[in-house]
Protein backbone atom coordinates (compact mmCIF):
# COMPACT_ATOMS: atom_id res chain seq x y z
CA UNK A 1 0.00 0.00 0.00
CA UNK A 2 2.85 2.31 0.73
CA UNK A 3 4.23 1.95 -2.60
CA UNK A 4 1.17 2.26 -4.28
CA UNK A 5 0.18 5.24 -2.45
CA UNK A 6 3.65 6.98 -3.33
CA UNK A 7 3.42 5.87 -7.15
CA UNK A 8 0.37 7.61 -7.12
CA UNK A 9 1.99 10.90 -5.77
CA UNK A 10 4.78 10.63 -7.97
CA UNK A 11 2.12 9.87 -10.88
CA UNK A 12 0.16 13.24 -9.28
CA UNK A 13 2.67 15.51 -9.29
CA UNK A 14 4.50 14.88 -12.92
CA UNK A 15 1.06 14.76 -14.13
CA UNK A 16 0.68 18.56 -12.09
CA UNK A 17 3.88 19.43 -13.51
CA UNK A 18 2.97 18.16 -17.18
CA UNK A 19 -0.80 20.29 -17.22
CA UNK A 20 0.96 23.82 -15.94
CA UNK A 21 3.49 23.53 -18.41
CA UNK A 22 1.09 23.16 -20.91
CA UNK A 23 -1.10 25.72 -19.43
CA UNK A 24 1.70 28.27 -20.04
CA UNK A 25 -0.05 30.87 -22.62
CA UNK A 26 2.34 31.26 -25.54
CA UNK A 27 4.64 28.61 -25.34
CA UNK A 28 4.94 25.87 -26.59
CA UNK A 29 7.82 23.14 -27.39
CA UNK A 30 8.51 24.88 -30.67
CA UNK A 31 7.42 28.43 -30.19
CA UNK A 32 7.16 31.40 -28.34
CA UNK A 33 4.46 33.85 -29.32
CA UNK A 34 5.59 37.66 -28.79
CA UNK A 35 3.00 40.20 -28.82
CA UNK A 36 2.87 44.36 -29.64
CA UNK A 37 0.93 47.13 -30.65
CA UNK A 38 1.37 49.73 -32.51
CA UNK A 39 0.94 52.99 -33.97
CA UNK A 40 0.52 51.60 -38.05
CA UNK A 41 -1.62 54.14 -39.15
CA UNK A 42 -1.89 56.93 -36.97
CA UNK A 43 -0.16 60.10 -36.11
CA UNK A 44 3.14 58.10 -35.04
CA UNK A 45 3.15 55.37 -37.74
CA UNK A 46 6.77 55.91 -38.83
CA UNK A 47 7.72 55.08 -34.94
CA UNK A 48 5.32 52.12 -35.10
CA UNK A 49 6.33 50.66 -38.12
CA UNK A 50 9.85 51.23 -37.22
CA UNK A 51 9.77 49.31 -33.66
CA UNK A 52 8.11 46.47 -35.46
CA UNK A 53 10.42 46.23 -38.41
CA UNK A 54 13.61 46.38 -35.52
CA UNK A 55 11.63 43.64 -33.36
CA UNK A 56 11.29 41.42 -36.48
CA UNK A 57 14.94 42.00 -37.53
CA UNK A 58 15.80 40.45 -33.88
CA UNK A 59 13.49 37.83 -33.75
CA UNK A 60 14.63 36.85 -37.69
CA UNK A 61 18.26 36.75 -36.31
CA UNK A 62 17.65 34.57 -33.24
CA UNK A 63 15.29 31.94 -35.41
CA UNK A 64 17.89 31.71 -38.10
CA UNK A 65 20.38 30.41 -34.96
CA UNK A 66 17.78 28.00 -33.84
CA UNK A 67 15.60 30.05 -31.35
CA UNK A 68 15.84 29.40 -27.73
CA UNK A 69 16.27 26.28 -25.97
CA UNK A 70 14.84 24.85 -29.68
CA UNK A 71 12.13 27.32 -29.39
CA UNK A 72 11.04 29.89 -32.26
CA UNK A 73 9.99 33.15 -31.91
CA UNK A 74 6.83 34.51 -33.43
CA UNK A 75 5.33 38.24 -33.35
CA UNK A 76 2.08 39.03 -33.79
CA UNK A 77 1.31 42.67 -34.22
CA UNK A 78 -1.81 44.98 -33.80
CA UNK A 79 -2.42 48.10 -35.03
CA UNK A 80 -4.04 50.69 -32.12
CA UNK A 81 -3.46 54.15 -34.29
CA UNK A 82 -2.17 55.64 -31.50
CA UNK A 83 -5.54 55.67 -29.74
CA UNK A 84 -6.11 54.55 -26.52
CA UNK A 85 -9.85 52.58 -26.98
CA UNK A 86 -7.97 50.68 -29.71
CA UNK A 87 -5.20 49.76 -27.82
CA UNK A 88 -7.48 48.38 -25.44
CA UNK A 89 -9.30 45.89 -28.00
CA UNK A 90 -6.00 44.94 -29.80
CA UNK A 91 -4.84 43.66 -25.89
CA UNK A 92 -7.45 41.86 -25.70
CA UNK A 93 -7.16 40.39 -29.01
CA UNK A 94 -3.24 39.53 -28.37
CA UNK A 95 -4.00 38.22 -25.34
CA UNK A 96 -7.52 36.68 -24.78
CA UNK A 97 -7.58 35.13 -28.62
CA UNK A 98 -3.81 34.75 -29.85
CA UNK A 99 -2.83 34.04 -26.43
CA UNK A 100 0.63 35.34 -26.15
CA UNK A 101 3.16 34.80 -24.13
CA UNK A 102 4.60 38.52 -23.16
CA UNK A 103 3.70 42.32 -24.55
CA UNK A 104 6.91 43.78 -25.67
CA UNK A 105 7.19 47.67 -27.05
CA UNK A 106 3.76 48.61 -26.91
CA UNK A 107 3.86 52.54 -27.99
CA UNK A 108 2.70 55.35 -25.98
CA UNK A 109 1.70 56.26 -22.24
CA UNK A 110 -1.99 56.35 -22.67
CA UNK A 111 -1.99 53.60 -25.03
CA UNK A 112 -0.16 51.30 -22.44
CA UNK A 113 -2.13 52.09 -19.46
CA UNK A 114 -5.41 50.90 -21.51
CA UNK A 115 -3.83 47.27 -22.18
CA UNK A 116 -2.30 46.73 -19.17
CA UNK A 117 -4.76 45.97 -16.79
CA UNK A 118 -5.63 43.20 -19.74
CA UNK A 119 -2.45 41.57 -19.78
CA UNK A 120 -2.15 41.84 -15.93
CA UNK A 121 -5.17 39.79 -15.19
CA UNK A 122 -3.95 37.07 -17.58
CA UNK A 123 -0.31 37.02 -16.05
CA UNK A 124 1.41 38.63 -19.66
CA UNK A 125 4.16 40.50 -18.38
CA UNK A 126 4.78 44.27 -20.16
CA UNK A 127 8.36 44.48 -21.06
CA UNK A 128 10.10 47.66 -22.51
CA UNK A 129 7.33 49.72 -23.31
CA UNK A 130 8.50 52.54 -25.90
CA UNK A 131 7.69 55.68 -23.47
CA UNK A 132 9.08 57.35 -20.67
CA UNK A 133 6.42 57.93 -18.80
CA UNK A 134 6.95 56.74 -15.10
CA UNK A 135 3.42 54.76 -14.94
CA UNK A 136 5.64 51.87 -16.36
CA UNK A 137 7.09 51.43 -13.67
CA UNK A 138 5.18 52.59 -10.51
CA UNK A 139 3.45 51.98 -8.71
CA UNK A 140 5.38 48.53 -8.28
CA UNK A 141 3.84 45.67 -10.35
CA UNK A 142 5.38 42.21 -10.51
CA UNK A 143 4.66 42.39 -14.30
CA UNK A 144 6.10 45.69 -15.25
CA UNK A 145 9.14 46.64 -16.30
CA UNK A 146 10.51 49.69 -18.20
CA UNK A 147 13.92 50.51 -20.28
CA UNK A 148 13.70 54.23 -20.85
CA UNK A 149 15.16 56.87 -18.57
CA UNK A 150 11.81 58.67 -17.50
CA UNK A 151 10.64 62.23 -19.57
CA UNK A 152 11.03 63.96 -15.69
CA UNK A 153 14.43 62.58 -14.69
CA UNK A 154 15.57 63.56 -18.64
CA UNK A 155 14.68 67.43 -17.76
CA UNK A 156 15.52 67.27 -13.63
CA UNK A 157 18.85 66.28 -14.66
CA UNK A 158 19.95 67.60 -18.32
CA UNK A 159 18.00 71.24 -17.78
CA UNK A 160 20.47 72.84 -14.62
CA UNK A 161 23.32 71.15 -16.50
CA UNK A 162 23.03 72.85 -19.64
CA UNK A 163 21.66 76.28 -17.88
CA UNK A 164 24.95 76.10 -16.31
CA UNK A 165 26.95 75.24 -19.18
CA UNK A 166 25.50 78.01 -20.91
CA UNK A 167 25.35 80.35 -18.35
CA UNK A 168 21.66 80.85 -19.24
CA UNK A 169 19.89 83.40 -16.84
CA UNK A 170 16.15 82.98 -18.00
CA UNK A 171 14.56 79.89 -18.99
CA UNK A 172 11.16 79.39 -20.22
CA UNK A 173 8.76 76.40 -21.20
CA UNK A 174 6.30 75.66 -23.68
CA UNK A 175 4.45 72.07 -23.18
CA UNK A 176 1.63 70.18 -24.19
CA UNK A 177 -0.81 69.69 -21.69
CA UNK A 178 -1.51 66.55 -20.81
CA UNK A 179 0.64 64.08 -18.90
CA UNK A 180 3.28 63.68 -20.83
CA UNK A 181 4.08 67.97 -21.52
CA UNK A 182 3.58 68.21 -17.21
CA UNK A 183 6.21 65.25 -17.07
CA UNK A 184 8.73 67.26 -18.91
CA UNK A 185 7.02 70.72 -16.66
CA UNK A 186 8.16 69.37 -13.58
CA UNK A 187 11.16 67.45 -14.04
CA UNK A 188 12.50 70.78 -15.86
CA UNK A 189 11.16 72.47 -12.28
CA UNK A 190 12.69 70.26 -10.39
CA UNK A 191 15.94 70.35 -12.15
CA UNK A 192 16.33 74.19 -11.78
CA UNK A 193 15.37 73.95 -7.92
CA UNK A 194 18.69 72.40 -7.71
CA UNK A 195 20.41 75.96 -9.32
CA UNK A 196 17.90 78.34 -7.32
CA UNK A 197 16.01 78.81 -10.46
CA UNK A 198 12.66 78.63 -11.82
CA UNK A 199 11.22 79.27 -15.34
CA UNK A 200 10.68 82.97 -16.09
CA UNK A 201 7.93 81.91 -18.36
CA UNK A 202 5.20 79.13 -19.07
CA UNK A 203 3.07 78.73 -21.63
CA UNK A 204 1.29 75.72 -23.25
CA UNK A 205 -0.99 74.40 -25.73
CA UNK A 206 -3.53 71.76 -26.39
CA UNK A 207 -2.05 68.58 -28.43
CA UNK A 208 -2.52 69.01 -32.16
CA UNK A 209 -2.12 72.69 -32.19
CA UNK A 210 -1.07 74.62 -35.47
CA UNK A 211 -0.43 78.17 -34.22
CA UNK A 212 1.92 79.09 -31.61
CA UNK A 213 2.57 82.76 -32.24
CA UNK A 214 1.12 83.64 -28.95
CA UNK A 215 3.70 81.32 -27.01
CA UNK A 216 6.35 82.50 -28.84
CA UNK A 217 5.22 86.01 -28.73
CA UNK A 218 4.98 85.73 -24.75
CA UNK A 219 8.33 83.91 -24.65
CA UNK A 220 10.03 86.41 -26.96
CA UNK A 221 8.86 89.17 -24.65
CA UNK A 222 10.45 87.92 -21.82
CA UNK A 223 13.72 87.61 -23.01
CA UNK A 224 14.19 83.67 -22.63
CA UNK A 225 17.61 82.18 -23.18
CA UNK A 226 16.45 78.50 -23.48
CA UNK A 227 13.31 77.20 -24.22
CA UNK A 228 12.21 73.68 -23.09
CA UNK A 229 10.11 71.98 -25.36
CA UNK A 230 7.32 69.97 -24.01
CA UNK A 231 6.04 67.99 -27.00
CA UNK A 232 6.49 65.52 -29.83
CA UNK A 233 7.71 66.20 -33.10
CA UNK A 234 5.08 68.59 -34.98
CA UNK A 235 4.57 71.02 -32.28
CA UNK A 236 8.17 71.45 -31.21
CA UNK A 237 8.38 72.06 -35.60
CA UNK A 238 5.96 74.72 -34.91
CA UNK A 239 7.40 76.16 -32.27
CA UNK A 240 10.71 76.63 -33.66
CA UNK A 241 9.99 77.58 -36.99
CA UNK A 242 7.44 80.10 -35.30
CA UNK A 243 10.34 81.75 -33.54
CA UNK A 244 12.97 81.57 -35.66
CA UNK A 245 10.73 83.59 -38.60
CA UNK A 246 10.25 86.34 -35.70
CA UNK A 247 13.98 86.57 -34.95
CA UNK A 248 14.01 85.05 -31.39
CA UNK A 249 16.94 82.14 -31.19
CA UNK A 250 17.05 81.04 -27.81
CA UNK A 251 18.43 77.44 -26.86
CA UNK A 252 16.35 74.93 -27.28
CA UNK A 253 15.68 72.04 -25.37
CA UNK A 254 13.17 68.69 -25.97
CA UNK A 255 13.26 65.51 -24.31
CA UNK A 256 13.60 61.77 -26.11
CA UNK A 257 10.37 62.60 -27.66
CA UNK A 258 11.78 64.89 -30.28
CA UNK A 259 15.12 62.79 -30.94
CA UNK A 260 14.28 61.45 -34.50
CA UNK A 261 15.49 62.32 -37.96
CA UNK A 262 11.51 63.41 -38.82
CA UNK A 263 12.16 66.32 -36.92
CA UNK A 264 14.86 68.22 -39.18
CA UNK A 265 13.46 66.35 -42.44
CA UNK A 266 10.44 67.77 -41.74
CA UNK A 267 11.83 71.33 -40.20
CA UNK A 268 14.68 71.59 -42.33
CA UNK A 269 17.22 74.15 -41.42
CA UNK A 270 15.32 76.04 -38.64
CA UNK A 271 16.17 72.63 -36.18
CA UNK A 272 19.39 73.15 -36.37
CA UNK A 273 21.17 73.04 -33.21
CA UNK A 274 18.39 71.72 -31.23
CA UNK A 275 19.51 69.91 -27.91
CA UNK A 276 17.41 66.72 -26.84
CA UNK A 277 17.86 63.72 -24.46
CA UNK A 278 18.40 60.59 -25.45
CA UNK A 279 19.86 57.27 -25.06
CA UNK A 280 19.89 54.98 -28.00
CA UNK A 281 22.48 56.96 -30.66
CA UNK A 282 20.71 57.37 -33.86
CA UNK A 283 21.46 54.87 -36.64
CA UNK A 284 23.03 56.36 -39.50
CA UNK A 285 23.80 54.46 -42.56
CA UNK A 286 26.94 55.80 -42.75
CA UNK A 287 27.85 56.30 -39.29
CA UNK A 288 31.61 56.47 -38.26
CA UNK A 289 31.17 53.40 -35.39
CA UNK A 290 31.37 50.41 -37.42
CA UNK A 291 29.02 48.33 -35.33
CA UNK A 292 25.91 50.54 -35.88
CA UNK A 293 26.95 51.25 -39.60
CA UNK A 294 26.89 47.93 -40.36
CA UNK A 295 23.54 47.02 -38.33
CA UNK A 296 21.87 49.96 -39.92
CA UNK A 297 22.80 48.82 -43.21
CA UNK A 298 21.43 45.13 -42.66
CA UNK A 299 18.15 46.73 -41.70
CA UNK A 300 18.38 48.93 -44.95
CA UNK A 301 18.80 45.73 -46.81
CA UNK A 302 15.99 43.75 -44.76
CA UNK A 303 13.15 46.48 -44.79
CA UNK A 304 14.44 48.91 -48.09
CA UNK A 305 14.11 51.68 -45.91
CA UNK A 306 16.66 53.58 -43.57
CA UNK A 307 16.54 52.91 -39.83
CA UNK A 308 15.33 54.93 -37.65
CA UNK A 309 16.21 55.42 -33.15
CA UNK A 310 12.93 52.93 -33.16
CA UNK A 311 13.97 50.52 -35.05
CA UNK A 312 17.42 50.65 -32.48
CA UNK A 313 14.42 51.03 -29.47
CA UNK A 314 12.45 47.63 -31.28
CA UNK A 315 15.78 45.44 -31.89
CA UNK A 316 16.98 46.09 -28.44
CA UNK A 317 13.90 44.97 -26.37
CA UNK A 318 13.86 41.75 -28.34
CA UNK A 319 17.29 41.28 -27.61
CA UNK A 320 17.05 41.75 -23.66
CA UNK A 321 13.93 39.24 -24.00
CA UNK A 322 16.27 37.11 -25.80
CA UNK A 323 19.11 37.20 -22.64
CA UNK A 324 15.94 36.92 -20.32
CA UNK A 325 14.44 34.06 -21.65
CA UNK A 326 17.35 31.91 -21.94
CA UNK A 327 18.20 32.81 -18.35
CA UNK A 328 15.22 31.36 -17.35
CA UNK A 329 16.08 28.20 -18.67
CA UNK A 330 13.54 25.54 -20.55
CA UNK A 331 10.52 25.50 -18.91
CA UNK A 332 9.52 28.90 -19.69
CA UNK A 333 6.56 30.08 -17.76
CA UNK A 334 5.82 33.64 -16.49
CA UNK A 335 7.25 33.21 -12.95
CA UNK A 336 10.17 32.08 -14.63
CA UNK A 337 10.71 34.58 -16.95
CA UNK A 338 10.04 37.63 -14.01
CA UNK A 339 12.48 35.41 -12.00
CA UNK A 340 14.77 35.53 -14.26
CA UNK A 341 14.52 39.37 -15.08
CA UNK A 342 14.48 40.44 -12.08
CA UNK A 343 18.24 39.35 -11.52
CA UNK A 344 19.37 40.76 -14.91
CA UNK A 345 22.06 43.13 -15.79
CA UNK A 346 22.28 43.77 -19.37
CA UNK A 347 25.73 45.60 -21.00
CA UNK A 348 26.04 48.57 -23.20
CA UNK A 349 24.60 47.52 -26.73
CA UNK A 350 26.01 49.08 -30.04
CA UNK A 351 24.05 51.49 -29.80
CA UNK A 352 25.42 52.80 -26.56
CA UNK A 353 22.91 52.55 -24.38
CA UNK A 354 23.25 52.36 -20.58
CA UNK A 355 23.91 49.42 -18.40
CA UNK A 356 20.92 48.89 -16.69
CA UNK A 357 20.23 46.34 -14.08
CA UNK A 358 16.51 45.05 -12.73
CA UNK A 359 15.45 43.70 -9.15
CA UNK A 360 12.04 42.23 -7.80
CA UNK A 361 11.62 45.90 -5.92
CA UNK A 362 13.80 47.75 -9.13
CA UNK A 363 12.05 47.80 -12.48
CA UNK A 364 13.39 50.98 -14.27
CA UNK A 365 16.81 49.37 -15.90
CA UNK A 366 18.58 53.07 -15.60
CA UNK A 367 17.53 56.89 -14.91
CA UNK A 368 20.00 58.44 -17.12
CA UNK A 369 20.34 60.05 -20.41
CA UNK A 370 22.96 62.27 -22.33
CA UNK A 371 22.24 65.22 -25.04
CA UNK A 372 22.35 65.03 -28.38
CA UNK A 373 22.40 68.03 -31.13
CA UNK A 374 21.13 68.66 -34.42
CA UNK A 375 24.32 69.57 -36.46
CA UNK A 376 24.40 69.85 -40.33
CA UNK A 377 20.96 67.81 -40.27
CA UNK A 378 22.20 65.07 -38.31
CA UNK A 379 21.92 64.19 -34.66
CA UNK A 380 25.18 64.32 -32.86
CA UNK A 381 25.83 62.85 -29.23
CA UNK A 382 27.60 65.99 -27.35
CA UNK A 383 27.63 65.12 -23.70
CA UNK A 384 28.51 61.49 -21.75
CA UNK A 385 25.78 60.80 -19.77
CA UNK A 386 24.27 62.97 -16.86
CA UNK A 387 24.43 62.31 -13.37
């Protein structure tokens, strides 16, 4: 009876063992199913389509070496067009229907908090969502973990440097607002607390605005130095071009939302010598460091189309899922993999980003960034990074 009674536990507990192994959503013994969304057809397509295309490149590179632990990877892409309701439907599609395994480099703040309570309630961690907003990370979620230095520790740290280096005496903002423009408000407040300063002027305007003559106007007649730039892409466009046609060329200053090439193809000549924060350096086809040259001109190849800092932001969350995975070993399972993660340490990449390093109470890899500058229409990195 004894024996038979521990047969049948042994029988029990491999057969336990057996069912939540195959009860793990998005693995299986041949394949791991990787799921994002994206902007595809919105306002930020060209970041969308660019993360994806850097993803795939990854995932292509890792498959052609055999996967991991004989295990392919698969992505499976929605389209959200940047809008919040849709984000919401494709998580639910991802994750209720194609049952993936994790959500990796979902675009955008609001976009993000719409799918994660989704993913949360059927265990799919969110890894390396493309924002900087500090919901990504707090409050503390077993589940969550983010790669980019937040849009408030960018401005608390970068703006008193630069003031300083520039010996700047007034320094003014113009935002968007909504989250993300009071993100970059109050880290840039926060940053000139440190120097006994505080911004001579504010001014803002609603996302999707045309016309900032009044901003500049205001900004102009208070005799700012450097200007901080609280938006993304076509807005900062207007407020530069704005201000250089009226004559007033202060500094200016965005955040990692600005740093891409779509900025001074679409501004042209009026961007030049814009600062921003950043991270990833920009992939140039014919970039001087070999590494990236050569990376960007395999994507060129792959995708007939130039890279772009997302495409570098796409390739390099697939590649610390990659080291993450195959940390966890071959029974891959969500505890596992968040196991697993939270005792990793991943090295500068090619691109030169950061060491960062993650913990079960740490889950922002790094807070830092570094400037770059628009110089003879190319982004240049001009500082080490900021402490």
């Amino acid at each position: 009876m004894k024996l038979e009674s521990t047969l049948a536990v042994a029988v029990a507990l491999a057969l336990a063992s057996t069912l939540a192994a195959a009860q793990q959503q998005g693995v299986t013994k041949t394949e791991i199913l990787i799921g994002t969304i994206q902007d595809l057809s919105g306002p930020l397509a060209g970041y969308g389509k660019a993360a994806r295309n850097g993803m795939q490149l990854r995932i292509d590179e890792i498959n052609e070496q055999g996967g991991i632990n004989g295990r392919k990877l698969r992505l499976l892409t929605e389209d959200d067009g940047y809008d919040p309701k849709k984000a919401l439907l494709a998580a639910q599609k991802l994750v209720n229907q194609d049952k993936i395994f994790i959500m990796a480099g979902h675009l955008g703040t609001a976009q993000n908090l719409a799918a994660m309570p989704v993913q949360f309630e059927k265990g799919v961690v969110n890894l390396f969502p493309i924002t900087a907003a500090r919901q990504m990370y707090e409050p503390l979620h077993r589940l969550k973990y983010s790669f980019a230095a937040p849009y408030y520790d960018q401005m608390r740290i970068a703006l008193p440097k630069l003031v300083k280096e520039k010996n700047v005496k007034k320094v003014c903002i113009i935002y968007q607002d909504d989250d993300f423009g009071t993100e970059v408000l109050k880290g840039g407040e926060a940053g000139l607390k440190t120097i006994a300063m505080d911004y001579t002027e504010k001014t803002s305007y609603k996302r999707g605005a045309t016309d900032f003559s009044s901003q500049v106007a205001r900004m102009k007649a208070a005799s700012c130095e450097l200007v901080v730039l609280g938006g993304v892409i076509r807005e900062p466009i207007g407020t530069i071009a704005e201000s250089r046609k009226t004559g007033f060329n202060p500094i200016f200053l965005g955040s990692s939302a600005v740093y891409d090439d779509v900025l001074h193809r679409l501004g042209g000549k009026a961007m030049e010598g814009l600062y921003a924060t950043m991270q990833v350096q920009f992939p140039y086809l014919d970039e001087a460091a070999q590494p990236v040259r050569f990376w960007a001109n395999k994507y060129k190849t792959k995708f007939n189309e130039d890279p772009t800092v997302f495409s570098a932001y796409g390739y390099i969350i697939i590649d610390a899922f990659i080291q993450a995975a195959r940390k966890a070993g071959p029974n891959l399972t969500t505890d596992s993999f968040v196991k697993a993660m939270d005792s990793m340490t991943f090295e500068t990449d090619i691109f030169g980003s950061p060491k960062s390093s993650y913990t079960a109470t740490k889950r922002l890899g790094n807070d830092l960034s570094r400037l770059s500058q628009i110089r003879n229409g190319k982004w240049v990195v001009v500082s080490d990074y900021l402490k």
